[in-house]
PDB file of N, CA and C in Angstrom:
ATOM      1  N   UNK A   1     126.768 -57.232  -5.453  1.00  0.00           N
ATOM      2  CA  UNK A   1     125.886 -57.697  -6.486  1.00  0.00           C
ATOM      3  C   UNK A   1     125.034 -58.861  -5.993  1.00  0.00           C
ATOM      4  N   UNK A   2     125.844 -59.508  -5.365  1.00  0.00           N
ATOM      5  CA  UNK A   2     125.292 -60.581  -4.665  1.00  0.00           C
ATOM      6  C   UNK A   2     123.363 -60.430  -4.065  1.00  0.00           C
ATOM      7  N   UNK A   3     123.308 -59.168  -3.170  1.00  0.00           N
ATOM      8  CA  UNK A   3     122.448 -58.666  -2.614  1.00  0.00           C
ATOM      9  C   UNK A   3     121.254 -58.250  -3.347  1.00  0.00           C
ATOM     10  N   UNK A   4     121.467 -58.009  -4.664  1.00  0.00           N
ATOM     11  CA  UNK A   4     120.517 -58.198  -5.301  1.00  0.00           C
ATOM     12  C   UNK A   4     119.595 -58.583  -6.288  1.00  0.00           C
ATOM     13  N   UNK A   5     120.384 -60.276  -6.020  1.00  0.00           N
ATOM     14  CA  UNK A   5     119.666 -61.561  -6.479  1.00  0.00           C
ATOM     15  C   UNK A   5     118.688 -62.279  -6.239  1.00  0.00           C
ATOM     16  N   UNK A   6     117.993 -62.428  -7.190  1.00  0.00           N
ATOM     17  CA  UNK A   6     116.377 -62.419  -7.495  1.00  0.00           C
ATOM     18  C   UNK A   6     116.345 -64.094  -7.534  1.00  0.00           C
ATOM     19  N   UNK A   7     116.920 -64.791  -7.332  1.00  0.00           N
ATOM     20  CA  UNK A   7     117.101 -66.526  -6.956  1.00  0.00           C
ATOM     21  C   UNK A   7     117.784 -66.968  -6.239  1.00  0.00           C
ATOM     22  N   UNK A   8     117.474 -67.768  -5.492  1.00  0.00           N
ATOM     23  CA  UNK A   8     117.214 -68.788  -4.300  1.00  0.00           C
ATOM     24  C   UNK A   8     118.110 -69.481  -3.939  1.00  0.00           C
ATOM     25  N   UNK A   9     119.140 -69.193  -3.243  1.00  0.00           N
ATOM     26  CA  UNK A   9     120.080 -70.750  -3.049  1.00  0.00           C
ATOM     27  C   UNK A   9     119.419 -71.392  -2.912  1.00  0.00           C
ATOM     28  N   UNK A  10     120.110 -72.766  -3.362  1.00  0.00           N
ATOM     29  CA  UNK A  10     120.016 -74.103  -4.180  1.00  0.00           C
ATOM     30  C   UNK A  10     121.198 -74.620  -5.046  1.00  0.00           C
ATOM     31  N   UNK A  11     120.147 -75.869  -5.648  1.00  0.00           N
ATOM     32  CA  UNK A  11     120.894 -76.451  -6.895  1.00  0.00           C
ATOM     33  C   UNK A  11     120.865 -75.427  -8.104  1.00  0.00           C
ATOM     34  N   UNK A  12     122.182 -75.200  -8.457  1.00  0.00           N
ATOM     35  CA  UNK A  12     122.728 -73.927  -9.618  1.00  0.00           C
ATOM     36  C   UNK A  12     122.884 -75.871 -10.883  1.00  0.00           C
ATOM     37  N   UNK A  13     122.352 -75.886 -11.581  1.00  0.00           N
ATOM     38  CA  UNK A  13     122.619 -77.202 -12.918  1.00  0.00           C
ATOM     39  C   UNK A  13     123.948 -76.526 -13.578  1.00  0.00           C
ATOM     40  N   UNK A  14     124.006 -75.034 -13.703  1.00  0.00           N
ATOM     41  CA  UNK A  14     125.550 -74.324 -14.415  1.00  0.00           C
ATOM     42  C   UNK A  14     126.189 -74.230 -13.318  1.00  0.00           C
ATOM     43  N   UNK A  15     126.465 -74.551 -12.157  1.00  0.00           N
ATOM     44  CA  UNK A  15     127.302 -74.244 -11.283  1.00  0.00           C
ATOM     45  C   UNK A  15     128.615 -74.985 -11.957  1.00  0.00           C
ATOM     46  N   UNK A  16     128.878 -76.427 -12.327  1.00  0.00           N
ATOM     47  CA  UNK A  16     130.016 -76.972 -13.095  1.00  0.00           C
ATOM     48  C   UNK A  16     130.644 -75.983 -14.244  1.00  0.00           C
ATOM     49  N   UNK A  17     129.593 -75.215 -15.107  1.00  0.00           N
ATOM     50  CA  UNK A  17     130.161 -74.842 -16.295  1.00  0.00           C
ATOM     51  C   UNK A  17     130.783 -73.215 -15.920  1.00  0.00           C
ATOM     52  N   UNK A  18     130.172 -72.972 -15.058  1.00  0.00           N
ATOM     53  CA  UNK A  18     130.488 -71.762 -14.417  1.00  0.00           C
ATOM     54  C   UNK A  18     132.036 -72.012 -13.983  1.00  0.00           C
ATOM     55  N   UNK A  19     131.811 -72.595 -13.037  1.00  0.00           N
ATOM     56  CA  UNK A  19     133.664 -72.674 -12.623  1.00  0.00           C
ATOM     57  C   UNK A  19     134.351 -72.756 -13.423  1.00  0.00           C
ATOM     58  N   UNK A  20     134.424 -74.119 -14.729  1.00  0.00           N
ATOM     59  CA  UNK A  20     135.247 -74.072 -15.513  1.00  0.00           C
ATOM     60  C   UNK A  20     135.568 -72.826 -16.634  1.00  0.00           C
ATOM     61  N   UNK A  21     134.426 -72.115 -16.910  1.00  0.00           N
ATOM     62  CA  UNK A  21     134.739 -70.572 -17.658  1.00  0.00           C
ATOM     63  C   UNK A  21     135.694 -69.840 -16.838  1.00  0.00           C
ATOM     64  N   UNK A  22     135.194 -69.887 -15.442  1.00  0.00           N
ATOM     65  CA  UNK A  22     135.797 -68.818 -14.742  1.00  0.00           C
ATOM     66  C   UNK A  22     137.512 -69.303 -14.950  1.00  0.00           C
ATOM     67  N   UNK A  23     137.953 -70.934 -14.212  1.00  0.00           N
ATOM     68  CA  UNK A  23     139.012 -70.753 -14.214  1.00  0.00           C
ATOM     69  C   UNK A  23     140.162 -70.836 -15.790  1.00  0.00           C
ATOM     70  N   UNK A  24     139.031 -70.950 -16.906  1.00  0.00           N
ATOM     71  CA  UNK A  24     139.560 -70.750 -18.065  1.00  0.00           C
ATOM     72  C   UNK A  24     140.037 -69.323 -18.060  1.00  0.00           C
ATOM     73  N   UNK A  25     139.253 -68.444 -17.788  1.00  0.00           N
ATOM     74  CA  UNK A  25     139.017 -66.988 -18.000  1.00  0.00           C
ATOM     75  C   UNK A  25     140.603 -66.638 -17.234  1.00  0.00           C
ATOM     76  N   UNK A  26     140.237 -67.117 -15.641  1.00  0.00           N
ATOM     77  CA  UNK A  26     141.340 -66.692 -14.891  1.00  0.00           C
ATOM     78  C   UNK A  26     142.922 -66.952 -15.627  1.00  0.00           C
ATOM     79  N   UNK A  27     142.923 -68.121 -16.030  1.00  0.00           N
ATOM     80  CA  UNK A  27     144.608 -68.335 -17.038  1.00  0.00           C
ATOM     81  C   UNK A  27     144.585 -67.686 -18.215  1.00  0.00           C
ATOM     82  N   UNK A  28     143.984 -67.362 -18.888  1.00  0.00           N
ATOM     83  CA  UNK A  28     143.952 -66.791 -19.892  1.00  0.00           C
ATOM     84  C   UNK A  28     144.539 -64.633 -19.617  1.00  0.00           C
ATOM     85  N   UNK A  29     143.643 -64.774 -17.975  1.00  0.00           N
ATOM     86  CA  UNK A  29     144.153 -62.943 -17.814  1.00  0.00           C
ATOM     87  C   UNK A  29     145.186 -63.458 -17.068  1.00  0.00           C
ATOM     88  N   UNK A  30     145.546 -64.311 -16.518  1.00  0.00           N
ATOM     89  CA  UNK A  30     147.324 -64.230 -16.066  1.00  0.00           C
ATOM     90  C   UNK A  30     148.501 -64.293 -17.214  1.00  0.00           C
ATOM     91  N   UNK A  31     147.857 -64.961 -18.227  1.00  0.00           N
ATOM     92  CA  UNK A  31     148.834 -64.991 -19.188  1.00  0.00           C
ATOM     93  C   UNK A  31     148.884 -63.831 -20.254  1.00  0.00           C
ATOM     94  N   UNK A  32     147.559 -63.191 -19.785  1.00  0.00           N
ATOM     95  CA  UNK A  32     147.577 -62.181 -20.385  1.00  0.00           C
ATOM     96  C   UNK A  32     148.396 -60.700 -19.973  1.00  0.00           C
ATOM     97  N   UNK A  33     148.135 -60.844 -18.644  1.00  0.00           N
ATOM     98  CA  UNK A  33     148.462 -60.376 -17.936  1.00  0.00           C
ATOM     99  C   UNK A  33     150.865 -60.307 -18.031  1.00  0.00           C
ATOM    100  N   UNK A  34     151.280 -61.600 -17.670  1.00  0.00           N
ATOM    101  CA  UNK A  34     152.356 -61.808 -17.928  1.00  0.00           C
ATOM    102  C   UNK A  34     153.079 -62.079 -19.703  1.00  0.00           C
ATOM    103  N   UNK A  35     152.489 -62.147 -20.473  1.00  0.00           N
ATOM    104  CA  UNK A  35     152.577 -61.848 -21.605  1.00  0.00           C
ATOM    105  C   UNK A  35     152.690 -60.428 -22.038  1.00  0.00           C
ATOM    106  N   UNK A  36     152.083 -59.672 -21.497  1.00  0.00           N
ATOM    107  CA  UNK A  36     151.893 -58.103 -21.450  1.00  0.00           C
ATOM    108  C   UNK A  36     150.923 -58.058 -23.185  1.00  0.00           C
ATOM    109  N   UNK A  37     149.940 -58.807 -23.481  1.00  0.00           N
ATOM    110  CA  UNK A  37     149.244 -58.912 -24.625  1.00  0.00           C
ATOM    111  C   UNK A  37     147.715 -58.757 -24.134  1.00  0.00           C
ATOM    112  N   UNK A  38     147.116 -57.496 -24.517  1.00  0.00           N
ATOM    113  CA  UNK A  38     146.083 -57.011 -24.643  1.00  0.00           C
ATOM    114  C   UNK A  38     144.679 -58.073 -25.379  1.00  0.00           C
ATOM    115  N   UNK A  39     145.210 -58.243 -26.513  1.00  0.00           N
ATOM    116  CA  UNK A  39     144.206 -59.201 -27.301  1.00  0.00           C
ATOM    117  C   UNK A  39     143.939 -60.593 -26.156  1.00  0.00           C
ATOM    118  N   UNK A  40     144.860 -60.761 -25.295  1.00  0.00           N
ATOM    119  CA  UNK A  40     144.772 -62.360 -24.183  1.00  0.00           C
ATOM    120  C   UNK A  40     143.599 -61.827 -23.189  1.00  0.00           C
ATOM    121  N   UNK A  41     144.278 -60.958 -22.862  1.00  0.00           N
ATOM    122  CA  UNK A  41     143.342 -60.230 -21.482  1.00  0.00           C
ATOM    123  C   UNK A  41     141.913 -60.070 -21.904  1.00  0.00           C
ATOM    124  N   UNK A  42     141.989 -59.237 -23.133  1.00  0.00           N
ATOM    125  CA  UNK A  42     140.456 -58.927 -23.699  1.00  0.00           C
ATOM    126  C   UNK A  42     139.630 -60.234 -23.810  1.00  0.00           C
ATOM    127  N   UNK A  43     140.643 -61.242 -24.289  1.00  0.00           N
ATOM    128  CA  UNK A  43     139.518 -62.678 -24.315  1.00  0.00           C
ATOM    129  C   UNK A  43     138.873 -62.881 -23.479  1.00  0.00           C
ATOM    130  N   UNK A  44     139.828 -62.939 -22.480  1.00  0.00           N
ATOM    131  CA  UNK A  44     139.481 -63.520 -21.106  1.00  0.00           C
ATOM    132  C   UNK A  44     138.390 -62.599 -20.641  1.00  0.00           C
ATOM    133  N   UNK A  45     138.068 -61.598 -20.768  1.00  0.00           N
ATOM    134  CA  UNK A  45     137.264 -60.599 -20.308  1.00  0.00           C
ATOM    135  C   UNK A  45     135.682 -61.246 -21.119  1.00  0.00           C
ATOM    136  N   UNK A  46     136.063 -61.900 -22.269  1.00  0.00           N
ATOM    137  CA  UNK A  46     134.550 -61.912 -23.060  1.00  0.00           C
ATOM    138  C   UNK A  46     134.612 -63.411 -22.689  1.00  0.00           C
ATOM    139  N   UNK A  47     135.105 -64.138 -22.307  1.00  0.00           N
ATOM    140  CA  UNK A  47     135.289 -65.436 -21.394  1.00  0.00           C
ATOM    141  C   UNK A  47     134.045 -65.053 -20.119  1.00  0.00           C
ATOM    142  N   UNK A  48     134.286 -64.594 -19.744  1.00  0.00           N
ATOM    143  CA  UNK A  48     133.987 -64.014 -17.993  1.00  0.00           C
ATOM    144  C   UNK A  48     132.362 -63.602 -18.431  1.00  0.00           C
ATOM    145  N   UNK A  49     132.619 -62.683 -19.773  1.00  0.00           N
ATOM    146  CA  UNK A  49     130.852 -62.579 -20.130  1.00  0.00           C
ATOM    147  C   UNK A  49     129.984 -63.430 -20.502  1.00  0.00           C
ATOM    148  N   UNK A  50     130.604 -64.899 -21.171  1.00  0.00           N
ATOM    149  CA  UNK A  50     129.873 -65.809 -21.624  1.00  0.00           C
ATOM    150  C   UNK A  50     129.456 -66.735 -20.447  1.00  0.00           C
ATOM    151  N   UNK A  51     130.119 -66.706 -19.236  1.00  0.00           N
ATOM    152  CA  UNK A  51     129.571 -67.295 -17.677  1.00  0.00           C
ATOM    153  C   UNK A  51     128.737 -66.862 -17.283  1.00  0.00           C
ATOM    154  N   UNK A  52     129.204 -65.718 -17.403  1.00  0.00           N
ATOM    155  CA  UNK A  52     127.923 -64.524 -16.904  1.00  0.00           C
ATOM    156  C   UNK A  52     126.227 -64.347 -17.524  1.00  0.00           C
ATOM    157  N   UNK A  53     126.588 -65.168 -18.711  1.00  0.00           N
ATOM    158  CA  UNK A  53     125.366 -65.518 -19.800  1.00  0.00           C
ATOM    159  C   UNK A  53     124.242 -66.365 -19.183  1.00  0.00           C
ATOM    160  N   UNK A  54     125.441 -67.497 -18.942  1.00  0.00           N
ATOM    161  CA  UNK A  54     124.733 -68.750 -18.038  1.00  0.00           C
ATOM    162  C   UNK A  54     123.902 -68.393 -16.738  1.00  0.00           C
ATOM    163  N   UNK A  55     124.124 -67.170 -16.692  1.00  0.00           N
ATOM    164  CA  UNK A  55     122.763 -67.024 -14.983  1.00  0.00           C
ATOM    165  C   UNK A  55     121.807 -66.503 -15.508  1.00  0.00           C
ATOM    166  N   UNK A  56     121.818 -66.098 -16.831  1.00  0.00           N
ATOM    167  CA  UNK A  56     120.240 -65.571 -17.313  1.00  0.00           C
ATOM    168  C   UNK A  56     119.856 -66.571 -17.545  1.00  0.00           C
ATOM    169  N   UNK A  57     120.078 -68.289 -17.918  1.00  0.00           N
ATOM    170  CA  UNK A  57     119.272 -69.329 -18.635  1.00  0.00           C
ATOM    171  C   UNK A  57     118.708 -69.729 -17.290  1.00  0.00           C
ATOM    172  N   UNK A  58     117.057 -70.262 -18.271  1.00  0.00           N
ATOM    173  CA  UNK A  58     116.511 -70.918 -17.126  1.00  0.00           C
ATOM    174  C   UNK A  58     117.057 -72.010 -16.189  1.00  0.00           C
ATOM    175  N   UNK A  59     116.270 -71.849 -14.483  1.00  0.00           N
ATOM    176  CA  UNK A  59     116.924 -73.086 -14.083  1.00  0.00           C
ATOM    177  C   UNK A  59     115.926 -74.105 -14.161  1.00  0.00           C
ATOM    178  N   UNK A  60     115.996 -75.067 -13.802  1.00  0.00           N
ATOM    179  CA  UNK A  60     114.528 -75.859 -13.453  1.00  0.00           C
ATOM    180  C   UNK A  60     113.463 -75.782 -12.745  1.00  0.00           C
ATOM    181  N   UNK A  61     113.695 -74.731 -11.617  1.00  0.00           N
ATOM    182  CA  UNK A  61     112.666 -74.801 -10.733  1.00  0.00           C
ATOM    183  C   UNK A  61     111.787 -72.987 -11.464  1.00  0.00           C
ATOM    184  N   UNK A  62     112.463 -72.761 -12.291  1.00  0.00           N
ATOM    185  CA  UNK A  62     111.762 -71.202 -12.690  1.00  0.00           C
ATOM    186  C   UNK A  62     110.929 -71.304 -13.773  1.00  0.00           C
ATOM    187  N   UNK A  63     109.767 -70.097 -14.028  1.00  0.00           N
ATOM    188  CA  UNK A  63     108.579 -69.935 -14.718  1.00  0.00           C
ATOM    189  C   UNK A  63     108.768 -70.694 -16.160  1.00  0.00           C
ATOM    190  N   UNK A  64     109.945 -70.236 -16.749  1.00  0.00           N
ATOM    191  CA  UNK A  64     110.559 -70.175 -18.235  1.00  0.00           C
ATOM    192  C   UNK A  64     110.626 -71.686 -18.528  1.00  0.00           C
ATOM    193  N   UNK A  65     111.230 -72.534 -17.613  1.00  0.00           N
ATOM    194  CA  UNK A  65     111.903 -73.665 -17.865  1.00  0.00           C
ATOM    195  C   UNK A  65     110.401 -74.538 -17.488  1.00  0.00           C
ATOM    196  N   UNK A  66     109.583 -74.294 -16.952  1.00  0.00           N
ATOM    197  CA  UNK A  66     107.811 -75.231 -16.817  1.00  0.00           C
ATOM    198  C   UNK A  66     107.549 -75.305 -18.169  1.00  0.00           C
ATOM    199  N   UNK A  67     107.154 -73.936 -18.779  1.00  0.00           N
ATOM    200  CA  UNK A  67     106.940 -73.914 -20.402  1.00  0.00           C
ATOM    201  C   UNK A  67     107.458 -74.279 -21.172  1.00  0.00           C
ATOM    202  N   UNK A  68     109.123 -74.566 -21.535  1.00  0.00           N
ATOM    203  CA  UNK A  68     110.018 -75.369 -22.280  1.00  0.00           C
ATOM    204  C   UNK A  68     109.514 -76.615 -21.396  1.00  0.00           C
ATOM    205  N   UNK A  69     109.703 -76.995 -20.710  1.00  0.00           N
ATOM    206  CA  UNK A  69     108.998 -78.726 -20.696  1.00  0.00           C
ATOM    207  C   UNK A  69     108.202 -78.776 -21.441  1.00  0.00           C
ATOM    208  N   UNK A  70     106.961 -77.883 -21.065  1.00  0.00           N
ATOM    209  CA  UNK A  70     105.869 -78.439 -21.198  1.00  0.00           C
ATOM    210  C   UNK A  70     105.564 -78.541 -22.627  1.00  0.00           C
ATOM    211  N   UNK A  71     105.890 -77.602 -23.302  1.00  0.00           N
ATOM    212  CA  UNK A  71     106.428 -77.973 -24.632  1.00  0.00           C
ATOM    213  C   UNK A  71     106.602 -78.813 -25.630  1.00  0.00           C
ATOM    214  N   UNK A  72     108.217 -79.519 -24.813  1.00  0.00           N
ATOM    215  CA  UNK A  72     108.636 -80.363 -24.960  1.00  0.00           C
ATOM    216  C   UNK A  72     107.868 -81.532 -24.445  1.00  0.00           C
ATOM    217  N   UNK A  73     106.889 -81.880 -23.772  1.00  0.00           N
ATOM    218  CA  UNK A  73     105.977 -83.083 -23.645  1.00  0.00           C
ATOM    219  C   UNK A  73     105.283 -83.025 -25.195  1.00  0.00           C
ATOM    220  N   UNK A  74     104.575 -81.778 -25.030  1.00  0.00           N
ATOM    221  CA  UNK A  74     103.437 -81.885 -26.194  1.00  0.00           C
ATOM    222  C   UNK A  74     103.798 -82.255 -27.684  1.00  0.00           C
ATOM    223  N   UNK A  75     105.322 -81.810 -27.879  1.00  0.00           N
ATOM    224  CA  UNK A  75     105.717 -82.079 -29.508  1.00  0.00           C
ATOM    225  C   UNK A  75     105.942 -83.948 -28.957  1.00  0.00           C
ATOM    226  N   UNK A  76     106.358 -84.666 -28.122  1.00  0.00           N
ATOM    227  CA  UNK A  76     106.241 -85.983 -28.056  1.00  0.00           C
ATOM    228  C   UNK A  76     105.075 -86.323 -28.126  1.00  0.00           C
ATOM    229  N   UNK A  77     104.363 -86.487 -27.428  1.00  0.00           N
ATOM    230  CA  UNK A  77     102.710 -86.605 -27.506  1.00  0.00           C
ATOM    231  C   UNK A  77     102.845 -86.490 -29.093  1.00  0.00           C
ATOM    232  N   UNK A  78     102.428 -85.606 -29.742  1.00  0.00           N
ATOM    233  CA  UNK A  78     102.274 -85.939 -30.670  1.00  0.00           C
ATOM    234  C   UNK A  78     102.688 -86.477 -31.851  1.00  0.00           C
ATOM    235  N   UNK A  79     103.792 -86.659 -31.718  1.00  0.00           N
ATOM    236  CA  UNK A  79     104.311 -87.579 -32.258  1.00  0.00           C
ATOM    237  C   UNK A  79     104.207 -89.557 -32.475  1.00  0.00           C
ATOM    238  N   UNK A  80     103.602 -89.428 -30.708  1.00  0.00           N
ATOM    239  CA  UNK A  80     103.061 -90.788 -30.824  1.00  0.00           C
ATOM    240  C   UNK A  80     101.241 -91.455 -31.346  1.00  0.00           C
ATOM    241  N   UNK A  81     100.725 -90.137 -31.971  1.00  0.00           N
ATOM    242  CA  UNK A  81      99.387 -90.063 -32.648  1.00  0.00           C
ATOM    243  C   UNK A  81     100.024 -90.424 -34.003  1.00  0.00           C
TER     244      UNK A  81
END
Protein backbone atom coordinates (compact mmCIF):
# COMPACT_ATOMS: atom_id res chain seq x y z
CA UNK A 1 0.00 0.00 0.00
CA UNK A 2 2.77 1.89 0.88
CA UNK A 3 3.77 2.16 -2.98
CA UNK A 4 1.02 3.87 -3.80
CA UNK A 5 1.20 6.98 -1.87
CA UNK A 6 0.44 10.13 -3.31
CA UNK A 7 2.56 12.19 -0.33
CA UNK A 8 5.89 12.97 0.39
CA UNK A 9 7.94 11.92 3.27
CA UNK A 10 8.20 14.45 5.73
CA UNK A 11 6.66 16.03 8.70
CA UNK A 12 3.26 13.71 9.20
CA UNK A 13 1.49 16.74 12.25
CA UNK A 14 -0.86 13.11 12.91
CA UNK A 15 2.08 11.06 13.12
CA UNK A 16 1.60 11.36 17.34
CA UNK A 17 -2.16 10.62 17.06
CA UNK A 18 -1.61 7.91 14.72
CA UNK A 19 0.55 5.82 16.98
CA UNK A 20 -1.49 6.31 19.88
CA UNK A 21 -4.85 4.87 17.94
CA UNK A 22 -2.79 2.26 16.65
CA UNK A 23 -1.40 1.12 19.98
CA UNK A 24 -4.92 1.66 21.55
CA UNK A 25 -6.34 -0.45 18.73
CA UNK A 26 -3.48 -3.05 19.21
CA UNK A 27 -4.66 -3.78 23.22
CA UNK A 28 -7.92 -3.64 22.65
CA UNK A 29 -7.49 -6.82 19.67
CA UNK A 30 -5.23 -8.65 22.18
CA UNK A 31 -7.73 -8.48 24.69
CA UNK A 32 -9.98 -9.15 22.37
CA UNK A 33 -8.39 -11.56 21.07
CA UNK A 34 -7.63 -13.39 24.72
CA UNK A 35 -10.99 -12.63 26.03
CA UNK A 36 -12.34 -14.65 23.10
CA UNK A 37 -15.07 -11.47 22.74
CA UNK A 38 -15.98 -10.47 19.31
CA UNK A 39 -17.67 -7.05 20.23
CA UNK A 40 -13.55 -6.12 21.69
CA UNK A 41 -11.96 -7.15 18.49
CA UNK A 42 -14.65 -5.43 16.31
CA UNK A 43 -13.80 -2.14 18.26
CA UNK A 44 -10.53 -2.33 17.78
CA UNK A 45 -11.03 -2.87 14.11
CA UNK A 46 -13.19 0.59 13.90
CA UNK A 47 -10.25 1.99 16.17
CA UNK A 48 -7.74 1.16 13.29
CA UNK A 49 -10.42 2.96 10.83
CA UNK A 50 -10.59 6.15 12.69
CA UNK A 51 -6.39 6.40 12.21
CA UNK A 52 -6.84 5.56 9.04
CA UNK A 53 -9.24 8.73 8.78
CA UNK A 54 -6.40 10.89 9.87
CA UNK A 55 -4.35 10.42 6.44
CA UNK A 56 -7.18 11.82 4.46
CA UNK A 57 -6.99 15.30 6.60
CA UNK A 58 -5.12 17.95 5.23
CA UNK A 59 -1.46 18.36 5.97
CA UNK A 60 0.08 21.74 5.88
CA UNK A 61 2.08 21.72 3.06
CA UNK A 62 -1.16 20.46 0.71
CA UNK A 63 -3.68 22.38 -1.70
CA UNK A 64 -6.72 21.97 0.92
CA UNK A 65 -4.96 23.23 4.00
CA UNK A 66 -3.59 26.92 1.81
CA UNK A 67 -7.44 27.53 1.46
CA UNK A 68 -8.45 26.75 5.13
CA UNK A 69 -5.74 29.31 6.09
CA UNK A 70 -6.47 31.47 3.87
CA UNK A 71 -9.78 31.59 5.02
CA UNK A 72 -9.05 31.68 8.21
CA UNK A 73 -6.91 35.05 7.69
CA UNK A 74 -9.85 36.68 5.93
CA UNK A 75 -12.71 35.98 8.67
CA UNK A 76 -9.83 37.83 11.10
CA UNK A 77 -9.26 40.63 8.86
CA UNK A 78 -12.45 41.26 9.10
CA UNK A 79 -13.18 41.27 12.08
CA UNK A 80 -10.67 43.93 12.82
CA UNK A 81 -12.81 46.51 10.35
Amino acid sequence: MALFSYRPRGNDQWLEWKVRIFTVAAALTLGGIYLDERWLTGTAIAVLAGGLALRFLPGPNEPGADELEAAGSLDSEDDDS
